[in-house]
C-alpha atoms as a PDB file:
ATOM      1  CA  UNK A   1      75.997-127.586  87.373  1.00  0.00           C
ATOM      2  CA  UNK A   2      74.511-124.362  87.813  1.00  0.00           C
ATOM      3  CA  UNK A   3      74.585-123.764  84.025  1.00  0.00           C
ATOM      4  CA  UNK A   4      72.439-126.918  83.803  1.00  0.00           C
ATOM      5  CA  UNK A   5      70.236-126.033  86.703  1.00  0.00           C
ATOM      6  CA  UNK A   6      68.985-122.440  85.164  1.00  0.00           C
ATOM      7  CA  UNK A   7      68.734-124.421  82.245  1.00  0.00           C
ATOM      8  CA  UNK A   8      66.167-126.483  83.688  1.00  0.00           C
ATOM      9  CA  UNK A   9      63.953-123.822  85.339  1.00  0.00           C
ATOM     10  CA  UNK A  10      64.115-121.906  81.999  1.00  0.00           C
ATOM     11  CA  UNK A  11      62.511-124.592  80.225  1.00  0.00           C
ATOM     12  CA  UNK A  12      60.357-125.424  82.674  1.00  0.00           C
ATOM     13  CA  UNK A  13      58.696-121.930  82.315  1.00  0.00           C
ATOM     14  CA  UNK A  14      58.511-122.067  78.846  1.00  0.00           C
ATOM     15  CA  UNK A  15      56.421-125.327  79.039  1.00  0.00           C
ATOM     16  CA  UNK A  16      54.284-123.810  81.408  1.00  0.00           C
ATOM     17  CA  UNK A  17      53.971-120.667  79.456  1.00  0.00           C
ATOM     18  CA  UNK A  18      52.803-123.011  76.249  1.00  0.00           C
ATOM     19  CA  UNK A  19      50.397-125.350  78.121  1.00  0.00           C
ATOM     20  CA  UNK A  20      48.823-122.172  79.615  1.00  0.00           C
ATOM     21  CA  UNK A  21      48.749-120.835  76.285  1.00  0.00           C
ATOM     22  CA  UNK A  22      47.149-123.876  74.484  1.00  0.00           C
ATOM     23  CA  UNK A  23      44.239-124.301  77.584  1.00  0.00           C
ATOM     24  CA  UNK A  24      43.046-120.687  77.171  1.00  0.00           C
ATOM     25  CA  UNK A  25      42.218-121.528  73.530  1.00  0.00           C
ATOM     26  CA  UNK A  26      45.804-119.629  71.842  1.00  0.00           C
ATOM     27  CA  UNK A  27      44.781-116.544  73.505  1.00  0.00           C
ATOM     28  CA  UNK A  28      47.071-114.731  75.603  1.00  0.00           C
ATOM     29  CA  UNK A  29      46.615-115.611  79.244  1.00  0.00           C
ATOM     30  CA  UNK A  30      45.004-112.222  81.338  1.00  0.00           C
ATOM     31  CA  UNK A  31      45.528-112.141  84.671  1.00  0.00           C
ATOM     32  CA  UNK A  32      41.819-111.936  84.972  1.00  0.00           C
ATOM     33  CA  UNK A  33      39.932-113.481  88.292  1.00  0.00           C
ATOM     34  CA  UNK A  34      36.706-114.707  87.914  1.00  0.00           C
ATOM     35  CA  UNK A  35      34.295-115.720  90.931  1.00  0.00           C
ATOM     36  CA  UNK A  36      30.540-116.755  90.722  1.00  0.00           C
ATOM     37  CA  UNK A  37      29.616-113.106  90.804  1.00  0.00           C
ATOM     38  CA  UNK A  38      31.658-112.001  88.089  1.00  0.00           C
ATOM     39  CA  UNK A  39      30.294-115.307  86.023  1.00  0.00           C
ATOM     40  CA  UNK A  40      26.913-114.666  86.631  1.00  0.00           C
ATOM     41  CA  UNK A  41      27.220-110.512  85.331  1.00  0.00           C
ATOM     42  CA  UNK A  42      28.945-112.164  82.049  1.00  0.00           C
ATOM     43  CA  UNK A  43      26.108-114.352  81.452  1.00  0.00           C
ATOM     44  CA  UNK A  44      23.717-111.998  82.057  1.00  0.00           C
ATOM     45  CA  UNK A  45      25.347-108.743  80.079  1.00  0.00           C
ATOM     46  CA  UNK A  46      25.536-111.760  76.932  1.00  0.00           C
ATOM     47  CA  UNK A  47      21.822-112.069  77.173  1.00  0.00           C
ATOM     48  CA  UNK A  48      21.106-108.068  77.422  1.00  0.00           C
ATOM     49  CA  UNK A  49      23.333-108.163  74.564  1.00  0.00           C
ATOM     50  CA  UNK A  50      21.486-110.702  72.212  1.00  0.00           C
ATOM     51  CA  UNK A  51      18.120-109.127  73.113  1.00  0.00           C
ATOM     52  CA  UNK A  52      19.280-105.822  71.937  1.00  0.00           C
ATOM     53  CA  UNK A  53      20.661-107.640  68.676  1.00  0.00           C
ATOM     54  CA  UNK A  54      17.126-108.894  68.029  1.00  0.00           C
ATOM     55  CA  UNK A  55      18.023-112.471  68.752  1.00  0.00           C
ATOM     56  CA  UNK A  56      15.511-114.211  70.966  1.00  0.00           C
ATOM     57  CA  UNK A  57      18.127-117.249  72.258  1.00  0.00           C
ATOM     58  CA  UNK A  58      20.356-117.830  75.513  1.00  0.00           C
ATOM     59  CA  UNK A  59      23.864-117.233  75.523  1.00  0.00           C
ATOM     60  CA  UNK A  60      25.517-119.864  74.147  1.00  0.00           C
ATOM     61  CA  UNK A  61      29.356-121.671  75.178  1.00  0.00           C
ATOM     62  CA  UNK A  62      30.363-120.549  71.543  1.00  0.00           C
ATOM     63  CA  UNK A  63      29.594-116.898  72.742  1.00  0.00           C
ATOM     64  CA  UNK A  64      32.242-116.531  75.242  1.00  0.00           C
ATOM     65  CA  UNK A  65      35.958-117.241  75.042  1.00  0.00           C
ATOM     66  CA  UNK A  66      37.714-120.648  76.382  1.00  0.00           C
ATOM     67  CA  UNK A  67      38.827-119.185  79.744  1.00  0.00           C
ATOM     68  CA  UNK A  68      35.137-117.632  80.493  1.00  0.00           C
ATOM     69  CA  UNK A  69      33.488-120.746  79.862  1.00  0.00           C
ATOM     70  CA  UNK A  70      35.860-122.604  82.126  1.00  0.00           C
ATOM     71  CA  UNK A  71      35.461-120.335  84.565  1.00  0.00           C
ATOM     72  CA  UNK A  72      31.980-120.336  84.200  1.00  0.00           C
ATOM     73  CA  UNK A  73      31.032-124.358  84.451  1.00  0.00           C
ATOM     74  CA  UNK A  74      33.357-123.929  87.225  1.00  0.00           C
ATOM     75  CA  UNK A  75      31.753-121.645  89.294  1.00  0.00           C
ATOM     76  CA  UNK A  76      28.040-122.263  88.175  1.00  0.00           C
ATOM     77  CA  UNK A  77      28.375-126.300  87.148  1.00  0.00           C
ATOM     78  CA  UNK A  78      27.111-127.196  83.552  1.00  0.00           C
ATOM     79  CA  UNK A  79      25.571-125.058  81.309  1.00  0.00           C
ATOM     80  CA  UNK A  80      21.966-125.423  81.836  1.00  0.00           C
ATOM     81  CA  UNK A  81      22.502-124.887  85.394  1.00  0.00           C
ATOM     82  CA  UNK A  82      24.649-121.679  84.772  1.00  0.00           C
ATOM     83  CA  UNK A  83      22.073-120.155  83.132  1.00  0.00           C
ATOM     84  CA  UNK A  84      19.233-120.511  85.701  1.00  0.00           C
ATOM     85  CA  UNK A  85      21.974-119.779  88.484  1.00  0.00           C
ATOM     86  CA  UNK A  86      22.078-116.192  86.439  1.00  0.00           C
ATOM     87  CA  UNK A  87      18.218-115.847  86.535  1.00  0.00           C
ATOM     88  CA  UNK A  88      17.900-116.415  82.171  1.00  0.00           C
ATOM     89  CA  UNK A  89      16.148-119.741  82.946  1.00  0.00           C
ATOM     90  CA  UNK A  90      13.804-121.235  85.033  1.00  0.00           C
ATOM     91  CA  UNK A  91      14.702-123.894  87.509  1.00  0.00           C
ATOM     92  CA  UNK A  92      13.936-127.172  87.015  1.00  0.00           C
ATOM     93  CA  UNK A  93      11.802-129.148  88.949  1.00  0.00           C
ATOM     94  CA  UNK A  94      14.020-130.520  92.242  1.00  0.00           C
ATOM     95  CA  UNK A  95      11.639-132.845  92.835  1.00  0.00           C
ATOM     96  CA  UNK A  96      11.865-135.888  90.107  1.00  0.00           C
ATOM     97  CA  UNK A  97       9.364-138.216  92.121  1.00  0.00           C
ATOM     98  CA  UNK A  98       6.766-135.610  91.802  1.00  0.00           C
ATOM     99  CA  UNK A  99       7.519-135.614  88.063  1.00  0.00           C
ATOM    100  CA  UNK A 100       6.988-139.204  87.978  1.00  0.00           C
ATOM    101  CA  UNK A 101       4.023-138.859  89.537  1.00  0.00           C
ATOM    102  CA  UNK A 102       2.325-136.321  87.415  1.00  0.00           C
ATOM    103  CA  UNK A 103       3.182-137.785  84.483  1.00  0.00           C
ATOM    104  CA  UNK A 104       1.461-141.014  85.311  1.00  0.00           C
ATOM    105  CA  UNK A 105      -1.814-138.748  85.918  1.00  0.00           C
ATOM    106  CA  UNK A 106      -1.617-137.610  83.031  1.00  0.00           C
ATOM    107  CA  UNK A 107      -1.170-140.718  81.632  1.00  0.00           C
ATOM    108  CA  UNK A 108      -4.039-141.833  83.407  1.00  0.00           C
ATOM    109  CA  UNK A 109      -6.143-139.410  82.667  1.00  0.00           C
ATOM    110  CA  UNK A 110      -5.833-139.496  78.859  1.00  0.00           C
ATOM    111  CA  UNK A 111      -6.367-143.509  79.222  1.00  0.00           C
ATOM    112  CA  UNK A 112      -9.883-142.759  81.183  1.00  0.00           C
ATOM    113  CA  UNK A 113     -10.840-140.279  78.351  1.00  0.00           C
ATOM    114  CA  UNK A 114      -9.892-142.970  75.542  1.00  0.00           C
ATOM    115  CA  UNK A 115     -12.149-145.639  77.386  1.00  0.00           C
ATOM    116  CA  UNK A 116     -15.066-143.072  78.056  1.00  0.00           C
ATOM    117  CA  UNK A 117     -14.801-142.142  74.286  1.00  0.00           C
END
């Protein structure tokens, strides 16, 4: 019984060892802790990176390993809103009403031009 028992925990760790193993991308889980802090200095030492590589483009998912990105989206929600959370983007507009409502100015603006033409 007790043979069996050990048995069991034994395997159970080595099933947890492989699924953590296969979610962090086949890397070797690090006991590394990440917070929104320590997401936010990632993203932003990426982009000081590219910019002193000459490329003119935001850090990308494909940039970072599994277990940052997770932890990134996580922290910081999806992509787009990671980056401006970091400061490499602007915010978008809050506000989609007032988005609505410029675009149908401009909308009818350009008809009034057309019909003065």
């Amino acid at each position: 019984m007790r043979l069996r028992r050990a048995f069991e925990q034994l395997r159970f760790c080595c099933l947890t060892a492989m699924r953590a193993y296969f979610l962090f991308g086949g890397t070797s889980v690090k006991n590394e802790k990440y917070d929104a802090e320590i997401c936010i200095r990632l993203l932003r030492a990426k982009q000081e990176q590219l910019v002193l590589s000459g490329e003119s483009r935001y850090p990308q998912r494909s940039d970072f390993d599994n277990g940052q990105v997770v932890a990134i989206k996580a922290f910081l929600g999806p992509w787009p809103r990671a980056l401006e959370a970091a400061g490499l983007k602007e915010e978008r507009a809050n506000d989609p009403k007032q988005l609505n409502r410029e675009k149908r100015m401009r909308a009818k603006m350009r008809r009034r031009e057309e019909t003065n033409k």
